[in-house]
Protein backbone atom coordinates (compact mmCIF):
# COMPACT_ATOMS: atom_id res chain seq x y z
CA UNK A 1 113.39 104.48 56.28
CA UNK A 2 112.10 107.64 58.00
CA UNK A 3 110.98 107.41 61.95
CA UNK A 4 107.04 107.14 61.91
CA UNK A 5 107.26 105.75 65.48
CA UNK A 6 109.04 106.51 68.84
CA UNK A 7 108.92 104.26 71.51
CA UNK A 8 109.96 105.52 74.78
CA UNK A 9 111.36 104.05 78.11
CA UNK A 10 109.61 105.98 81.32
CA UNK A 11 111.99 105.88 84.18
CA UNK A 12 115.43 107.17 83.82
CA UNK A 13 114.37 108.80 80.35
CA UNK A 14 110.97 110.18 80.72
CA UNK A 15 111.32 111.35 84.63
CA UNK A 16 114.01 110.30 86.88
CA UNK A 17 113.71 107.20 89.49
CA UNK A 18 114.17 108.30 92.85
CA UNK A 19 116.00 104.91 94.08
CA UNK A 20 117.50 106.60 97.08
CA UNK A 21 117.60 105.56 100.79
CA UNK A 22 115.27 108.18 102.05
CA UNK A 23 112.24 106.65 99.83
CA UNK A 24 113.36 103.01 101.21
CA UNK A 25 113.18 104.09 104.53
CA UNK A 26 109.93 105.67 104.08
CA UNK A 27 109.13 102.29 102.89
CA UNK A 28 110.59 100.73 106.09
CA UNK A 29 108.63 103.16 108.29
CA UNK A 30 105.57 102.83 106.75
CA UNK A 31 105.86 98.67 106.81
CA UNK A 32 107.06 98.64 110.17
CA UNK A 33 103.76 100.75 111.44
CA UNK A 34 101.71 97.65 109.89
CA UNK A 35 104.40 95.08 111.09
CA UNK A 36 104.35 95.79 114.47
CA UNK A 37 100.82 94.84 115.19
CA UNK A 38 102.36 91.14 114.33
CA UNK A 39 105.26 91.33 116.66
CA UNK A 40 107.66 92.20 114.27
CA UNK A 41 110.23 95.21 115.19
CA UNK A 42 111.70 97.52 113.23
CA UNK A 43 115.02 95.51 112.18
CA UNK A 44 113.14 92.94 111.14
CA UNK A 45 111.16 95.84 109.11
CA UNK A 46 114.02 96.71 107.65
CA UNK A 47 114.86 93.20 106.36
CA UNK A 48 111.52 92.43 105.28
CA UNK A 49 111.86 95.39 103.11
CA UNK A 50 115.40 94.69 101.67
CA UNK A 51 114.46 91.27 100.54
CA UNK A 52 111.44 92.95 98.91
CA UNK A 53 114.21 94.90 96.68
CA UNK A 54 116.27 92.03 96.49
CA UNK A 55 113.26 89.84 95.15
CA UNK A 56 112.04 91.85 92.66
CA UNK A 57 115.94 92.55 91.15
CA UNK A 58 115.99 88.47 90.92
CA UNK A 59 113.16 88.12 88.92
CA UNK A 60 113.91 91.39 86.32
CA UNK A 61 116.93 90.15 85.66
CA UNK A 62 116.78 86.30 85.80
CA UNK A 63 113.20 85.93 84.46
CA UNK A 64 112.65 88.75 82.19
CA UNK A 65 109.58 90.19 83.90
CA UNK A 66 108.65 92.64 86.74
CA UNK A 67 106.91 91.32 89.63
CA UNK A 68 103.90 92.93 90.85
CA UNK A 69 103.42 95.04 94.25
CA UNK A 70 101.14 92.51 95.48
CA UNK A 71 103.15 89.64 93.93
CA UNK A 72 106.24 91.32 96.42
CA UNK A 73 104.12 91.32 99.61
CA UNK A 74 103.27 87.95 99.01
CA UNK A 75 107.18 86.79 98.94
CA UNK A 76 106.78 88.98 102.62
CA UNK A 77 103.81 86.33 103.67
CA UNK A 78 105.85 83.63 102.59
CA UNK A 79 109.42 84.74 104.04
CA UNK A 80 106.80 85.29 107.16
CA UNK A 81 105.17 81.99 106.66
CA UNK A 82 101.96 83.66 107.46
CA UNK A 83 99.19 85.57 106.07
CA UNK A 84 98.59 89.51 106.94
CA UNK A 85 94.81 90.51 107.47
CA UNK A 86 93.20 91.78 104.03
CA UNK A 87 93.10 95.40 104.99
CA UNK A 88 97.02 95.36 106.13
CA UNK A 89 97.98 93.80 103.29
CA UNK A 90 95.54 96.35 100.77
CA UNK A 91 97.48 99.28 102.34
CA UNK A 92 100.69 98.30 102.17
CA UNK A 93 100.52 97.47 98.52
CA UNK A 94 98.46 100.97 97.89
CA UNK A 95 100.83 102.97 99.73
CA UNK A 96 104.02 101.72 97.84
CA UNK A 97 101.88 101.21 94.45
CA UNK A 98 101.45 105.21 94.74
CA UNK A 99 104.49 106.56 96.74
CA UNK A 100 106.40 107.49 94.16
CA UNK A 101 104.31 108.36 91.71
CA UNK A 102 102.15 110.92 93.89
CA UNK A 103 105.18 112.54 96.13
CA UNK A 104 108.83 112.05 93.76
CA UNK A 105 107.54 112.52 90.06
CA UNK A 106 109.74 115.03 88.53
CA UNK A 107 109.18 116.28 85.26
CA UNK A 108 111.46 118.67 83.40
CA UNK A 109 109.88 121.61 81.60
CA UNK A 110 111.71 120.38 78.86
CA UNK A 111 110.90 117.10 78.70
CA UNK A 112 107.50 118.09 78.64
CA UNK A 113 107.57 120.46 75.58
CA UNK A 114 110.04 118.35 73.87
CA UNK A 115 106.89 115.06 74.32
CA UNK A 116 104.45 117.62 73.48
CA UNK A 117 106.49 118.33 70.11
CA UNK A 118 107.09 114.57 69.30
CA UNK A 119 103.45 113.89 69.64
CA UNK A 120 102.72 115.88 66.90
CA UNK A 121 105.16 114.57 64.63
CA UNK A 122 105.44 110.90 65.64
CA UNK A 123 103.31 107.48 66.82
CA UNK A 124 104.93 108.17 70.81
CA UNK A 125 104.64 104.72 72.61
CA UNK A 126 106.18 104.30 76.56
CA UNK A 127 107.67 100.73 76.82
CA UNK A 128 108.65 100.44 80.35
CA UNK A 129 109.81 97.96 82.82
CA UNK A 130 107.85 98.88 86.13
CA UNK A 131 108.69 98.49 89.49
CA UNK A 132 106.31 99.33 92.53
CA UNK A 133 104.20 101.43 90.24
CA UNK A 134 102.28 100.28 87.93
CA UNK A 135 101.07 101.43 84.73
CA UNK A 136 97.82 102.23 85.69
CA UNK A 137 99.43 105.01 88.59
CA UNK A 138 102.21 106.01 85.79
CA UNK A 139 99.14 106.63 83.55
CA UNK A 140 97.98 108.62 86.37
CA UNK A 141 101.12 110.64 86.88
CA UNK A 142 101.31 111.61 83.57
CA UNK A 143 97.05 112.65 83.35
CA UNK A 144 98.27 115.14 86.22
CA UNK A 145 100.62 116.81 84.22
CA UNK A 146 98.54 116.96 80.89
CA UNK A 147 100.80 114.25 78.78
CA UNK A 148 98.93 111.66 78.84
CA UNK A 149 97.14 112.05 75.60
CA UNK A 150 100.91 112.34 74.36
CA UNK A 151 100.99 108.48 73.78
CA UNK A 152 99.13 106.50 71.61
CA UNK A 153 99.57 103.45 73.75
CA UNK A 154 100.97 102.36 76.98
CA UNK A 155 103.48 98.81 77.24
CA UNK A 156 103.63 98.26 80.77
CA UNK A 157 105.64 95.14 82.09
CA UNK A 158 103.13 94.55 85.07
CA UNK A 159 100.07 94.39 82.35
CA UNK A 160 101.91 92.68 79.79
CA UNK A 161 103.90 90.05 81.72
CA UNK A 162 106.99 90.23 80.22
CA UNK A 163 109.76 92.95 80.17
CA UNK A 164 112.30 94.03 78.15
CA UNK A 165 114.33 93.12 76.53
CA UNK A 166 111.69 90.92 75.54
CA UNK A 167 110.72 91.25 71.85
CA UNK A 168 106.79 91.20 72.65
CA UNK A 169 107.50 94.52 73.78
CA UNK A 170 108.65 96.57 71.19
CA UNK A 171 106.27 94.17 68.64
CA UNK A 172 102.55 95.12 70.74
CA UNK A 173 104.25 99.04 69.89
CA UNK A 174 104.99 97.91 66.00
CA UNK A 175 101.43 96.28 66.00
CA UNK A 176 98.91 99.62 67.58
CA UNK A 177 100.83 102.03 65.61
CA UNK A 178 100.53 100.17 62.24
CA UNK A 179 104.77 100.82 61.97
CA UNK A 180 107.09 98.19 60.68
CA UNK A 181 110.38 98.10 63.01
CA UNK A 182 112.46 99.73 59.68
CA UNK A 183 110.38 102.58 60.80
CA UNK A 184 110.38 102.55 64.64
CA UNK A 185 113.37 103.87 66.75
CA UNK A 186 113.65 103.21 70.96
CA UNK A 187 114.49 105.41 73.31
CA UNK A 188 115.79 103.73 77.03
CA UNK A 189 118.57 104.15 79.51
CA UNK A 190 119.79 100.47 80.12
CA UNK A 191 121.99 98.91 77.34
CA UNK A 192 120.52 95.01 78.68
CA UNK A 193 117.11 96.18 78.52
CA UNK A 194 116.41 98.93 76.12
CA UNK A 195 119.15 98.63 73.50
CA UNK A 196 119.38 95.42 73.58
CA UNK A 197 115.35 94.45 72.63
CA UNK A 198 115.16 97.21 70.63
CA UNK A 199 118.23 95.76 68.38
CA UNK A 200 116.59 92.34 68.96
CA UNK A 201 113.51 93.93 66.92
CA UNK A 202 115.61 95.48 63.91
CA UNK A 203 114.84 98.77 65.91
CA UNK A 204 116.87 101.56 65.53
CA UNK A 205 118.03 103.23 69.27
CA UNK A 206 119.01 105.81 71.29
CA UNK A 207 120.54 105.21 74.86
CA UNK A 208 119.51 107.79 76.78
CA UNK A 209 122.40 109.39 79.39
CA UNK A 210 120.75 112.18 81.21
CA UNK A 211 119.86 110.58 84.45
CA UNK A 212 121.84 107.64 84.62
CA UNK A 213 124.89 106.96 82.58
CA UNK A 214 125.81 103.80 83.77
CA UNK A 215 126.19 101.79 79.98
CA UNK A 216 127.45 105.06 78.26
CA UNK A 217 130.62 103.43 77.50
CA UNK A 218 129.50 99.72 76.93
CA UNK A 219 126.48 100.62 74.68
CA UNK A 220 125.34 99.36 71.07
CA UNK A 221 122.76 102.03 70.69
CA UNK A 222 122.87 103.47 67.10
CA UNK A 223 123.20 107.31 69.34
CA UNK A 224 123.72 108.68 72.52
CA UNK A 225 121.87 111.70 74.10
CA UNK A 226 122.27 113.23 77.25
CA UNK A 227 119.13 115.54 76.50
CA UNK A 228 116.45 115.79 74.89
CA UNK A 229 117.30 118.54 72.46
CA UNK A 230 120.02 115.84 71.56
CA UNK A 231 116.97 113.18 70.69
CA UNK A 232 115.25 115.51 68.88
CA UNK A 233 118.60 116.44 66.59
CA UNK A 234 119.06 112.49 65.95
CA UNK A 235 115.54 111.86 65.07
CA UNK A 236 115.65 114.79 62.40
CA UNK A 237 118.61 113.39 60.83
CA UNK A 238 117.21 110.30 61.14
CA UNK A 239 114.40 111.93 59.12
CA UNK A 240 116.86 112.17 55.87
């Protein structure tokens, strides 16, 4: 069947992740300036934030859904066994809601003409898993840089509830575009999440390698593409 629709991971496909120790220690600092009005030093920071990480890894993998940023700061209150004052709490969940987002979002030139291309020839839907971001600020990352009218729909794991590989997923993309899965293929970089509920579907896929190629040689993805040039040639076979 030919590819009406093309569903699309966001980080690690669309833009990069920037899951380095710099941004954590931003995090750290910027806790720690909140923190310390409670008595609580820097180490202690530090920990705080590292079972933050730890606590949201648990419950991707072991319960199939992201946690939220407030939902995080509230394992904090509880690890704490205390609550922080409204306005503390409000800015710490802002500043790491939009961190990324507003001061890391890197978008290849590209990327962006290749989206702009598939647009016009396909239903493009993002399915991604989200972290300290939400959908609504990756909606806003991507209204900066003009692509947001690029996507008929948004599947975000903090709005939905569930994340992938989670079949909902991939069938709230089949149901707005109108597209049986015969005629839908995924796009991801994580064999467990992306290949694997997009095969769960009947979904074609592609695992994508440019940014991290951690499952390249353990995948079940119907192609590989380190680029997007690469997507673009499997989609127009895919075509025939």
């Amino acid at each position: 069947m030919p590819v009406k629709t093309v569903t699309v991971d966001f980080w690690d496909t669309i833009a990069p992740y920037p899951f380095t120790d710099e941004i954590f220690k931003e995090r750290v600092g910027h806790s720690f300036e909140i923190y310390k009005n409670y008595g609580i030093d820097y180490k202690k920071s530090f920990d705080l934030m590292k079972s933050v990480y730890e606590h949201f890894e648990d419950i991707w993998h072991n319960d199939a859904r992201t946690p939220t940023t407030p939902e995080m700061f509230r394992h904090v209150e509880k690890i704490l066994s205390f609550r922080l004052e409204r306005y503390d709490f409000d800015e710490l969940v802002t500043y790491n809601e939009t961190l990324v987002t507003r001061n890391y979002f890197d978008l290849k030139p590209e990327i962006s003409e290749t989206l702009k291309y598939l647009s016009s020839e396909y239903n493009l839907v993002i399915i991604s898993d989200t972290g300290f971001e939400p959908g609504r600020e990756i909606r806003k990352a991507l209204q900066r840089v003009g692509l947001l009218d690029c996507f008929k729909y948004g599947v975000f794991s903090d709005e939905t509830g569930f994340a992938k590989p989670d079949r909902r997923a991939f069938e709230k993309a089949s149901e707005v575009t109108g597209c049986d899965f015969s005629e839908m293929i995924h796009i991801g970089d994580r064999e467990a999440k992306d290949i694997a509920g997009a095969r769960s579907a009947g979904m074609r896929s592609v695992l994508f390698t440019g940014f991290r190629s951690d499952d390249e040689k353990i995948t079940t993805a119907d192609h590989t593409a380190s680029t997007w040039e690469e997507i673009i040639r499997i989609l127009t076979v895919a075509e025939k």
